[in-house]
PDB file of N, CA and C in Angstrom:
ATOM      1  N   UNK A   1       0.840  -1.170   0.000  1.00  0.00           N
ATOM      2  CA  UNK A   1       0.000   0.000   0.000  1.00  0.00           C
ATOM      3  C   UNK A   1       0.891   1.241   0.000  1.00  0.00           C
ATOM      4  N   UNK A   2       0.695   2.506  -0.732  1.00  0.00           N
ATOM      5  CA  UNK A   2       1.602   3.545  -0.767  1.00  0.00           C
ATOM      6  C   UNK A   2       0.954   4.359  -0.258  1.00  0.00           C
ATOM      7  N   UNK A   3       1.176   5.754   0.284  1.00  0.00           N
ATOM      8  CA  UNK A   3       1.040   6.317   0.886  1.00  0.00           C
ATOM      9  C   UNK A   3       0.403   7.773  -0.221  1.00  0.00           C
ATOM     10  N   UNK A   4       0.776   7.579  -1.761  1.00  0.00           N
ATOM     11  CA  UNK A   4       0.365   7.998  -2.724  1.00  0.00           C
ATOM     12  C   UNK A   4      -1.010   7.758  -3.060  1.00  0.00           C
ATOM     13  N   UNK A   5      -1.725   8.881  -3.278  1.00  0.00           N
ATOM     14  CA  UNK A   5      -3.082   8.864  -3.747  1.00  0.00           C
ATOM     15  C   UNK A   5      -3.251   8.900  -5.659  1.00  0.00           C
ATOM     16  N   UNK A   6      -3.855   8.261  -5.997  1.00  0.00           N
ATOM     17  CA  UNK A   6      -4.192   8.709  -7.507  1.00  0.00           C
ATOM     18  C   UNK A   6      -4.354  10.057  -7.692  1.00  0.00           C
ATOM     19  N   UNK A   7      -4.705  10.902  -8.380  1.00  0.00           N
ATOM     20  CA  UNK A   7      -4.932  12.283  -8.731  1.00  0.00           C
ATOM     21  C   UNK A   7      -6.852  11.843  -9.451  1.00  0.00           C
ATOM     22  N   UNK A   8      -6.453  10.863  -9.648  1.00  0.00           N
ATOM     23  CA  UNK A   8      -7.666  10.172 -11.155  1.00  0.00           C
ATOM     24  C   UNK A   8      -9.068   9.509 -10.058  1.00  0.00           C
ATOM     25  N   UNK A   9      -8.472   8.774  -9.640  1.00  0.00           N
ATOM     26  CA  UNK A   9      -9.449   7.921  -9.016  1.00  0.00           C
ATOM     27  C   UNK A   9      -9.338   7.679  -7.333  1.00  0.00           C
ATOM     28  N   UNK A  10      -8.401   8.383  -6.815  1.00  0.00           N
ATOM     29  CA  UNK A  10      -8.015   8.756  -5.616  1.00  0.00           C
ATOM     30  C   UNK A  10      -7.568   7.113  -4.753  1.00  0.00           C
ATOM     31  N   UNK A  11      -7.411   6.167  -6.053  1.00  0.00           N
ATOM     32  CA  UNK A  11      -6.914   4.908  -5.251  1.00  0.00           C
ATOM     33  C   UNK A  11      -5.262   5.035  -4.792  1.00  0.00           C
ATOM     34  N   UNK A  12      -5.258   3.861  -3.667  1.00  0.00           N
ATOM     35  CA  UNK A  12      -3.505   3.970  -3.182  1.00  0.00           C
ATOM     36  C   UNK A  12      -2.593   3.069  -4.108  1.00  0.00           C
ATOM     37  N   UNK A  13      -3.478   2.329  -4.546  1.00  0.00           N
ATOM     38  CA  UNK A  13      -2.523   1.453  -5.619  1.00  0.00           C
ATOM     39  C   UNK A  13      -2.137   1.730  -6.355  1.00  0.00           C
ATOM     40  N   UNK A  14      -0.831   2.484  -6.248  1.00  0.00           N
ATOM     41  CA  UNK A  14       0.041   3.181  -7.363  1.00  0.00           C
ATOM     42  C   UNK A  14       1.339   2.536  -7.443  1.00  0.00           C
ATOM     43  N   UNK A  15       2.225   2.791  -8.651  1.00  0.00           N
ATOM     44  CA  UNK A  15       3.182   1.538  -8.788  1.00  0.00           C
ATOM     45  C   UNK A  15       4.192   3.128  -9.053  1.00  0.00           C
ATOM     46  N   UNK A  16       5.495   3.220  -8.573  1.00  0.00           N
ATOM     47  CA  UNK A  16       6.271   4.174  -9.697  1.00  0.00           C
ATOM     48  C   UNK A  16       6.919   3.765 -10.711  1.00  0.00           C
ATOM     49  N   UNK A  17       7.056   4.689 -11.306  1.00  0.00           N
ATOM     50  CA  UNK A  17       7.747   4.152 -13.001  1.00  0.00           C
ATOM     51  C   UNK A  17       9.059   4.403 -12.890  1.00  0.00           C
ATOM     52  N   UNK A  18       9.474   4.224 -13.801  1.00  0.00           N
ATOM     53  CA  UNK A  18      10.865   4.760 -14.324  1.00  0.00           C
ATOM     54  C   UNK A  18      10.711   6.030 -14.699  1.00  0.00           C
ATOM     55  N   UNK A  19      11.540   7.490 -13.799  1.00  0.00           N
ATOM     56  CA  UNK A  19      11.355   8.633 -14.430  1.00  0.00           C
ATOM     57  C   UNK A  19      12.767   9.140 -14.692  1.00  0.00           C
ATOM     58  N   UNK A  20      13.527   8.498 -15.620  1.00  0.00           N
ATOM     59  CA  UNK A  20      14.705   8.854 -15.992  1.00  0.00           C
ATOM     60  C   UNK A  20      14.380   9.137 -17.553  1.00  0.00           C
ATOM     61  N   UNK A  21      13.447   8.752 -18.202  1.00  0.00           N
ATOM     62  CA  UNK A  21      13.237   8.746 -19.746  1.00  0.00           C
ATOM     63  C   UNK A  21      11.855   9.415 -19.673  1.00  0.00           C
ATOM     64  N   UNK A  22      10.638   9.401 -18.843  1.00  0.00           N
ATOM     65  CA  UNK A  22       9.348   9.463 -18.686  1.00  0.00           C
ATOM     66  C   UNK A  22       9.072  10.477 -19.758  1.00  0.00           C
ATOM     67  N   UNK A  23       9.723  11.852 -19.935  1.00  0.00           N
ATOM     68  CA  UNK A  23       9.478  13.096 -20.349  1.00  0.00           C
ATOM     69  C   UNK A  23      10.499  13.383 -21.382  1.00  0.00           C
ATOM     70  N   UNK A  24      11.438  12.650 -22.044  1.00  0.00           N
ATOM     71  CA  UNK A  24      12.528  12.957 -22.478  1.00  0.00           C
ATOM     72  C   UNK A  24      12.061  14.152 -23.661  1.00  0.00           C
ATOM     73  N   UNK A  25      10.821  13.505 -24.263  1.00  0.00           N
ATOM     74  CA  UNK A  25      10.147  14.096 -25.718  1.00  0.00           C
ATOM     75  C   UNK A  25       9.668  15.472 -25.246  1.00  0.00           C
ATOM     76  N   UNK A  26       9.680  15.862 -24.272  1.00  0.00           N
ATOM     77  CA  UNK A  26       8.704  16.987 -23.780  1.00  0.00           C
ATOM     78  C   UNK A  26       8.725  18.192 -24.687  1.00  0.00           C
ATOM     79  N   UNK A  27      10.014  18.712 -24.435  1.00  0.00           N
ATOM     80  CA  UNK A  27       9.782  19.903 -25.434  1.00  0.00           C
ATOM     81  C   UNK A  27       9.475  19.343 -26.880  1.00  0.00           C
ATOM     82  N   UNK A  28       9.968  18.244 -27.174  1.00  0.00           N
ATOM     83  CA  UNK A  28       9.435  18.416 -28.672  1.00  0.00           C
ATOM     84  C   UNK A  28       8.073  18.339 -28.866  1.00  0.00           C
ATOM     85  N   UNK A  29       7.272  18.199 -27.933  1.00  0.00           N
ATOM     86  CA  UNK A  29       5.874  17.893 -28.379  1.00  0.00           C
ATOM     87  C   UNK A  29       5.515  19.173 -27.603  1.00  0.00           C
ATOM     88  N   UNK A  30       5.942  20.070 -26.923  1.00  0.00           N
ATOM     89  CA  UNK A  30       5.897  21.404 -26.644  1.00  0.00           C
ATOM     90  C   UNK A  30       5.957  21.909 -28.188  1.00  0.00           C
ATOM     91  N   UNK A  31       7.032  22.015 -28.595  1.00  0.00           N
ATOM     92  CA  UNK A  31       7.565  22.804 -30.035  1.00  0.00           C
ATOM     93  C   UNK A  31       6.312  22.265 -30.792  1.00  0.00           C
ATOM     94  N   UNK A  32       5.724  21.375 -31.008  1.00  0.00           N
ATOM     95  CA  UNK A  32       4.499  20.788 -31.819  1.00  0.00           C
ATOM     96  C   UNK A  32       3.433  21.772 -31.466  1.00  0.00           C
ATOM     97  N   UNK A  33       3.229  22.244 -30.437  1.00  0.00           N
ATOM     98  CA  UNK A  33       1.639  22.874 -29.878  1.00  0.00           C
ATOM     99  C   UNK A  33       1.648  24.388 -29.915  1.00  0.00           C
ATOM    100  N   UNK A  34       2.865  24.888 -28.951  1.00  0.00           N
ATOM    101  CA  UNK A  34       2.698  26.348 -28.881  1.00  0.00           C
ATOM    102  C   UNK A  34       4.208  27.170 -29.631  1.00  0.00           C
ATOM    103  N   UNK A  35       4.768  26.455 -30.533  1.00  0.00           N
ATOM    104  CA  UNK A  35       6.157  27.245 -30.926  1.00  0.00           C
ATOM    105  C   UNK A  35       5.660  28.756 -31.174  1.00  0.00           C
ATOM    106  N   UNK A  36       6.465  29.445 -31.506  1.00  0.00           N
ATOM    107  CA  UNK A  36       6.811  30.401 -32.273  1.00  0.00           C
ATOM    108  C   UNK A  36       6.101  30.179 -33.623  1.00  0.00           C
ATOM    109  N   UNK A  37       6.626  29.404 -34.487  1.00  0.00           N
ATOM    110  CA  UNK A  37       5.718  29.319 -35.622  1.00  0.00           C
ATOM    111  C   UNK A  37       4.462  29.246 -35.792  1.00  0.00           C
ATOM    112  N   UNK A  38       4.358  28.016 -34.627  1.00  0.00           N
ATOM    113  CA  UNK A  38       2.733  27.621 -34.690  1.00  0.00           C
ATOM    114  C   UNK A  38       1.899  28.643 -34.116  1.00  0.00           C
ATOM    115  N   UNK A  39       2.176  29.832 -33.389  1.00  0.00           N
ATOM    116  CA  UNK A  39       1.993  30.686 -32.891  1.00  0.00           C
ATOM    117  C   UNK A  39       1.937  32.001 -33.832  1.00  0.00           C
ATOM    118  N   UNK A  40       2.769  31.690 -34.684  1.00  0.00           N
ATOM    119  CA  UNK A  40       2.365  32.796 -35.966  1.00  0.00           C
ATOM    120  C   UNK A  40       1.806  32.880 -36.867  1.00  0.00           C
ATOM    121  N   UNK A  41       1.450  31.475 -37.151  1.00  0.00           N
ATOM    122  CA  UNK A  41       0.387  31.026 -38.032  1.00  0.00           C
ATOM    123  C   UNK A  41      -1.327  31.632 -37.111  1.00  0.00           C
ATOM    124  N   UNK A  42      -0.960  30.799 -36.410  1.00  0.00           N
ATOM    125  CA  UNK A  42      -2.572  31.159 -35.672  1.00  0.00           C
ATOM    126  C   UNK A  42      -2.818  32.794 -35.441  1.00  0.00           C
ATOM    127  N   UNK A  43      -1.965  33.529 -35.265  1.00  0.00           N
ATOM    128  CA  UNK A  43      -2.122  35.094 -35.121  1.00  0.00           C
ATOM    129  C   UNK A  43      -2.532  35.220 -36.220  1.00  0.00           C
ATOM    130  N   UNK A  44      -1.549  35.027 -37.533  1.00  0.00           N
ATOM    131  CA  UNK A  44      -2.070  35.447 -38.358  1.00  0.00           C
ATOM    132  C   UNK A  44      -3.297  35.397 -39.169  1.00  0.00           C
ATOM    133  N   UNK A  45      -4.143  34.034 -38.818  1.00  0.00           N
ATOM    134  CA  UNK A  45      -5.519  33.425 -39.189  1.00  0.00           C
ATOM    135  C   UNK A  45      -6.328  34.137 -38.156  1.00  0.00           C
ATOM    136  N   UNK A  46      -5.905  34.264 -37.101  1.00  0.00           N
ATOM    137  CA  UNK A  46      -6.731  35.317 -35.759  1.00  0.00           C
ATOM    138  C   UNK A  46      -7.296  36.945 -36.709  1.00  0.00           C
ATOM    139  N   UNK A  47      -5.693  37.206 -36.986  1.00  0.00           N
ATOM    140  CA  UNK A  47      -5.834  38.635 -37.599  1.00  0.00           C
ATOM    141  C   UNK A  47      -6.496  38.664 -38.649  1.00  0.00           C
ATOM    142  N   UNK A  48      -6.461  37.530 -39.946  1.00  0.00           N
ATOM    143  CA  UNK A  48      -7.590  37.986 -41.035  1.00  0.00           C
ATOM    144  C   UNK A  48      -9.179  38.188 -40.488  1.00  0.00           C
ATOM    145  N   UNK A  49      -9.639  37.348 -39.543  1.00  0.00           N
ATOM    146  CA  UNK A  49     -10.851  37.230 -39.328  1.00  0.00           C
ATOM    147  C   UNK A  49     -10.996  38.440 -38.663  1.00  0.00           C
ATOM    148  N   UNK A  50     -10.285  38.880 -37.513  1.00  0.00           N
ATOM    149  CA  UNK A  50     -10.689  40.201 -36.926  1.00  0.00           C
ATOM    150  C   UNK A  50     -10.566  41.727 -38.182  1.00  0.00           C
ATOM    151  N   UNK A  51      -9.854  41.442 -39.433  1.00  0.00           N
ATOM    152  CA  UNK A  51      -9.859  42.589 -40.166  1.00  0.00           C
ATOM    153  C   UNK A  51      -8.193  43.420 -39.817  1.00  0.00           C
ATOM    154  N   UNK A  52      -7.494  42.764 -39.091  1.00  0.00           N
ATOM    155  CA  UNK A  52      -6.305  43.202 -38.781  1.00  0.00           C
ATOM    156  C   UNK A  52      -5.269  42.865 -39.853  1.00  0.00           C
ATOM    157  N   UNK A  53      -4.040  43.307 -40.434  1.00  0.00           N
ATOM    158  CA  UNK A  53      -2.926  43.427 -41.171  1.00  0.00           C
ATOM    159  C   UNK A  53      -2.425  41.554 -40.688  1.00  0.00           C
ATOM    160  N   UNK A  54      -2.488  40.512 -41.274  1.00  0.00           N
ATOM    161  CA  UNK A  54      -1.542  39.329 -41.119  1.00  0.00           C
ATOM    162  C   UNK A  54      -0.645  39.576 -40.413  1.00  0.00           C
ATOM    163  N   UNK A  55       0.289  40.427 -40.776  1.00  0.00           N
ATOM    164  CA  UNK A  55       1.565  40.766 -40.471  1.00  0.00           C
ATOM    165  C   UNK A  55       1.561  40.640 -38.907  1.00  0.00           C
ATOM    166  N   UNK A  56       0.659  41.663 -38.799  1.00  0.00           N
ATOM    167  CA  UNK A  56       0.654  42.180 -37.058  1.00  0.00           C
ATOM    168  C   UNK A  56       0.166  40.804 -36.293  1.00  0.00           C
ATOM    169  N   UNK A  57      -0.864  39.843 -36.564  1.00  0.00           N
ATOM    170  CA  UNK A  57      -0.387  38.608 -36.178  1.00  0.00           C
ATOM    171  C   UNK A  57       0.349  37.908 -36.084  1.00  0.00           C
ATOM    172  N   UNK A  58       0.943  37.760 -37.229  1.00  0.00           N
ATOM    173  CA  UNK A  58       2.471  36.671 -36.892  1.00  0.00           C
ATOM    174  C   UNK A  58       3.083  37.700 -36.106  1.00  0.00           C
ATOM    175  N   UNK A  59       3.572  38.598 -35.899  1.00  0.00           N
ATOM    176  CA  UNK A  59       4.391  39.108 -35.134  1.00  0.00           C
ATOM    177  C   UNK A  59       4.077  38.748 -33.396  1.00  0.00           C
ATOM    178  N   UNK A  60       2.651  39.034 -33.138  1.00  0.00           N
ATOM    179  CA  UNK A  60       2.078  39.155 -31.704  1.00  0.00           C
ATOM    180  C   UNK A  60       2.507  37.254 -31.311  1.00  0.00           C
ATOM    181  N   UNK A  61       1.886  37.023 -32.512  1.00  0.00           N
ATOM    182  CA  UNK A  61       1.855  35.160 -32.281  1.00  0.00           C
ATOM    183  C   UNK A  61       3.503  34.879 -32.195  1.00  0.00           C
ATOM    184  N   UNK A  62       4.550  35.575 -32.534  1.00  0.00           N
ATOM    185  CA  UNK A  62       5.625  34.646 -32.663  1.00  0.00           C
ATOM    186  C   UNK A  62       6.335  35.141 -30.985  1.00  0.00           C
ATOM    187  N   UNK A  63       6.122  36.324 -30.378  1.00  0.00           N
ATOM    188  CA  UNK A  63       6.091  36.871 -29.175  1.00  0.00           C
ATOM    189  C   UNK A  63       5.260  36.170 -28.074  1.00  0.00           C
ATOM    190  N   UNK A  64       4.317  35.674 -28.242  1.00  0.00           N
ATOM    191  CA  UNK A  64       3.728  34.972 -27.306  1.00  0.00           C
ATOM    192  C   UNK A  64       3.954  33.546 -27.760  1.00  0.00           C
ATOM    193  N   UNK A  65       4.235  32.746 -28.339  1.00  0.00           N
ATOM    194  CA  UNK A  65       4.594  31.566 -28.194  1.00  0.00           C
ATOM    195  C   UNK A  65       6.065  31.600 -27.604  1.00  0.00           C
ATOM    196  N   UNK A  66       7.156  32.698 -28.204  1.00  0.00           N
ATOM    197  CA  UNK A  66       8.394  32.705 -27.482  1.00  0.00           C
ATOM    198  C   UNK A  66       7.971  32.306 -26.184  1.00  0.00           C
ATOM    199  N   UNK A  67       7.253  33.323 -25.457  1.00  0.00           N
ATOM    200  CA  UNK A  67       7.007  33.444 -23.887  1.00  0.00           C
ATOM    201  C   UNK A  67       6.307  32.545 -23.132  1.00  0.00           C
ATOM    202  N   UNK A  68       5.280  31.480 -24.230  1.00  0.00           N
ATOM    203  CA  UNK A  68       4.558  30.504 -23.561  1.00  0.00           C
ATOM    204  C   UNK A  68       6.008  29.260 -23.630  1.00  0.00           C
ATOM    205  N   UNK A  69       6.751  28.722 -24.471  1.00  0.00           N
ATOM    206  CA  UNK A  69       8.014  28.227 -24.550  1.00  0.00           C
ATOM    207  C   UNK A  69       8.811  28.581 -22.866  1.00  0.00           C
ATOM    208  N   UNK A  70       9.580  30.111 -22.928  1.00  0.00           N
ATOM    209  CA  UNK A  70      10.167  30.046 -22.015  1.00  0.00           C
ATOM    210  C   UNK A  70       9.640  29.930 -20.206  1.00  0.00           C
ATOM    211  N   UNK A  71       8.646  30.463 -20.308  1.00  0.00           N
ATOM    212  CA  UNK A  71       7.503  30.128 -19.086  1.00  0.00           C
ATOM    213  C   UNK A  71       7.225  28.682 -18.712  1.00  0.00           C
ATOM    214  N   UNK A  72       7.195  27.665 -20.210  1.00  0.00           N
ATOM    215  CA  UNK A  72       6.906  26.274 -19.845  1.00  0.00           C
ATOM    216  C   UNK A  72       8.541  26.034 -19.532  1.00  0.00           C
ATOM    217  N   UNK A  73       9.405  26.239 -20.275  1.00  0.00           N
ATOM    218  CA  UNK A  73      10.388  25.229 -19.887  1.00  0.00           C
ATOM    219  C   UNK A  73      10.815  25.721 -18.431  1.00  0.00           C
ATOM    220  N   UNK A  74      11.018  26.942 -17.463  1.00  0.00           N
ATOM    221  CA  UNK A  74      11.303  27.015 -16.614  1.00  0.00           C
ATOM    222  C   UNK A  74      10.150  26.713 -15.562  1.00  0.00           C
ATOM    223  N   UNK A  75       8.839  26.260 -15.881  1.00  0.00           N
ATOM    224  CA  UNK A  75       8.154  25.493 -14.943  1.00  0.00           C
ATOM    225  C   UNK A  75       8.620  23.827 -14.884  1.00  0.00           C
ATOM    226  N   UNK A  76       9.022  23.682 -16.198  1.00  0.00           N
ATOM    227  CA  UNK A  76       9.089  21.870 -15.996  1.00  0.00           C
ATOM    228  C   UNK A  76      10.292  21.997 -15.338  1.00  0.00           C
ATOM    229  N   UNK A  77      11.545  22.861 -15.512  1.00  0.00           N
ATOM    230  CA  UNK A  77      12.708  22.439 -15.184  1.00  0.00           C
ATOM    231  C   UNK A  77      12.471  23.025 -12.829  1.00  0.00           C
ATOM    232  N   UNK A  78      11.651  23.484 -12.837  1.00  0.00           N
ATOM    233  CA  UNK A  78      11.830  23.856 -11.173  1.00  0.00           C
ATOM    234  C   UNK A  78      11.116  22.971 -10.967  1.00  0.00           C
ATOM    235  N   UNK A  79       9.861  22.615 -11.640  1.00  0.00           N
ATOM    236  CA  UNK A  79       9.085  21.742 -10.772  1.00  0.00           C
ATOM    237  C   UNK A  79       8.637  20.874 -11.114  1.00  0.00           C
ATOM    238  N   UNK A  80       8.532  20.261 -12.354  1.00  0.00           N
ATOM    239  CA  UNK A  80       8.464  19.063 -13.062  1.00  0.00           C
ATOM    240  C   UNK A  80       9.726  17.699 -13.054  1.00  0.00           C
ATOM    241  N   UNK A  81      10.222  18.427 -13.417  1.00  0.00           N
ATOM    242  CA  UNK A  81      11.474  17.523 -13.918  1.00  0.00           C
ATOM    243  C   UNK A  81      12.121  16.924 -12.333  1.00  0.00           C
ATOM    244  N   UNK A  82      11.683  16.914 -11.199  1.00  0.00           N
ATOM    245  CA  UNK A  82      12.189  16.609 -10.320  1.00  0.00           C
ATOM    246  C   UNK A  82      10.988  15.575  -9.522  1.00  0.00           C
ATOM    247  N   UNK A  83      10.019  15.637  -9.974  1.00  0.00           N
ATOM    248  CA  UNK A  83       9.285  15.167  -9.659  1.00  0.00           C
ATOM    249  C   UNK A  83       9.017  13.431 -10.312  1.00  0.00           C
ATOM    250  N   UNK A  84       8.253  12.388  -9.423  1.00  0.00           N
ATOM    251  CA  UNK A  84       8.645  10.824  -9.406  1.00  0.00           C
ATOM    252  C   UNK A  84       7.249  10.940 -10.334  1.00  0.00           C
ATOM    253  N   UNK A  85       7.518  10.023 -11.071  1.00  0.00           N
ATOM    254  CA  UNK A  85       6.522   9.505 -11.483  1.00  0.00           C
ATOM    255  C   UNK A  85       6.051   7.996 -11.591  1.00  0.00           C
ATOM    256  N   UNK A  86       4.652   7.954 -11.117  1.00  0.00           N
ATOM    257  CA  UNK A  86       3.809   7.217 -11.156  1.00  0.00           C
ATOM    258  C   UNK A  86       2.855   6.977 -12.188  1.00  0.00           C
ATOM    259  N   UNK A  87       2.249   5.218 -11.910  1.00  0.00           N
ATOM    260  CA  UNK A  87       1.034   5.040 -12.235  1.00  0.00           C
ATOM    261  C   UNK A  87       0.223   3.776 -11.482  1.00  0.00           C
ATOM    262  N   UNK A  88      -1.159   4.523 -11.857  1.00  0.00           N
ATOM    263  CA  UNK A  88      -2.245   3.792 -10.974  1.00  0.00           C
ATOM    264  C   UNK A  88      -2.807   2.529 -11.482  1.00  0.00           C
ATOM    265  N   UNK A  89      -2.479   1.768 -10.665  1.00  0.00           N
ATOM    266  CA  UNK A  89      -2.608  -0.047 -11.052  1.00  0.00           C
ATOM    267  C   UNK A  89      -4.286  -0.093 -11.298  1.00  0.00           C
ATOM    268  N   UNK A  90      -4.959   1.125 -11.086  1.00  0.00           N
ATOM    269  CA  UNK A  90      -6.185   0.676 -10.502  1.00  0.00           C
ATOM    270  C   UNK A  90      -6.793   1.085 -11.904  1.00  0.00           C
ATOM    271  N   UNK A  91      -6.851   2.540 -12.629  1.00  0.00           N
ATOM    272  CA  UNK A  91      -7.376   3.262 -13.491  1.00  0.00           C
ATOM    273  C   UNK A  91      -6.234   3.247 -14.812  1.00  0.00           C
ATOM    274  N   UNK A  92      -4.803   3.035 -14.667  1.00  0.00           N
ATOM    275  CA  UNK A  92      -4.123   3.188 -15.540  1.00  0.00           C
ATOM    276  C   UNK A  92      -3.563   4.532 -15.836  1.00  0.00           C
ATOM    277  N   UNK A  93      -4.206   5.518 -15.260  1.00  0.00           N
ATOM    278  CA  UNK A  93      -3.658   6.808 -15.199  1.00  0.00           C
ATOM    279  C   UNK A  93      -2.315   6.968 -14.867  1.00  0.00           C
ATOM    280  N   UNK A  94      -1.131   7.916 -15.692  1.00  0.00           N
ATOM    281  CA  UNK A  94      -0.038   8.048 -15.006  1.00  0.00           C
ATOM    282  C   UNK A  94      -0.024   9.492 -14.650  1.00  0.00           C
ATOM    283  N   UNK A  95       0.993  10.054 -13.860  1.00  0.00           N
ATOM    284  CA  UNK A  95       1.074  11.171 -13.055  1.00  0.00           C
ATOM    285  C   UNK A  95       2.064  11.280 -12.413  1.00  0.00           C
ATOM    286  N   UNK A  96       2.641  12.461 -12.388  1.00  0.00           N
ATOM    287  CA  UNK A  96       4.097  13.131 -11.062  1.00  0.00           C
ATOM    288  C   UNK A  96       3.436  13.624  -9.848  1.00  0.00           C
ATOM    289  N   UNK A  97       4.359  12.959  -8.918  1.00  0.00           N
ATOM    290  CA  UNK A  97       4.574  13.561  -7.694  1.00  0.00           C
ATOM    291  C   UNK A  97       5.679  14.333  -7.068  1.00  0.00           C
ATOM    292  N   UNK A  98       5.461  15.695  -6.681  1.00  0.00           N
ATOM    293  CA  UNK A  98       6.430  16.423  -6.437  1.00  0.00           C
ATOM    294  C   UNK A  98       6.865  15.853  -5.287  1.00  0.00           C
ATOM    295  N   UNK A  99       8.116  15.895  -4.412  1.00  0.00           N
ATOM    296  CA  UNK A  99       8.775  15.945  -3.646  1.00  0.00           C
ATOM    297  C   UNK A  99       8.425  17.020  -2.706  1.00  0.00           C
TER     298      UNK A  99
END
């Protein structure tokens, strides 16, 4: 019995994993969702519909994906990346536990 609760199903039967590899892909599937690019594309499809210049979208979009990027990686690296990870024998759910 662990002393760990699910997050999912609030059972104790949780197993930990291996968290030496768990996240290795992270940023790249970060870079997939909110890059810079992908972030300038969407401004700029934002901006035709509102009647705004393209331009001025990709620009806003490539500024705020910078900042959603550096905001995520210095959350995973203080408080993610140190954290154990688990999963629940019960639901299959996996999940970190901070320290």
């Amino acid at each position: 019995m662990s002393l760990i609760q699910c997050p999912y199903c609030q059972s104790t039967h949780v197993r930990q994993t291996d968290s030496s590899h768990a996240n290795a892909n992270y940023f790249e599937q970060l870079q997939r969702c909110i890059s810079p690019t992908q972030m300038a594309l969407f401004g700029m499809q934002l901006a035709k519909k509102a009647g705004f210049p393209p331009f001025t979208g990709a620009a806003i979009g490539v500024v705020v994906g910078g900042v959603l990027v550096i905001v995520s990686q210095y959350c995973y690296e203080k408080y993610y990346s140190n954290a154990e990870q688990y999963v629940c024998l019960d639901c299959q759910q996996q999940f970190a536990w901070a320290r």
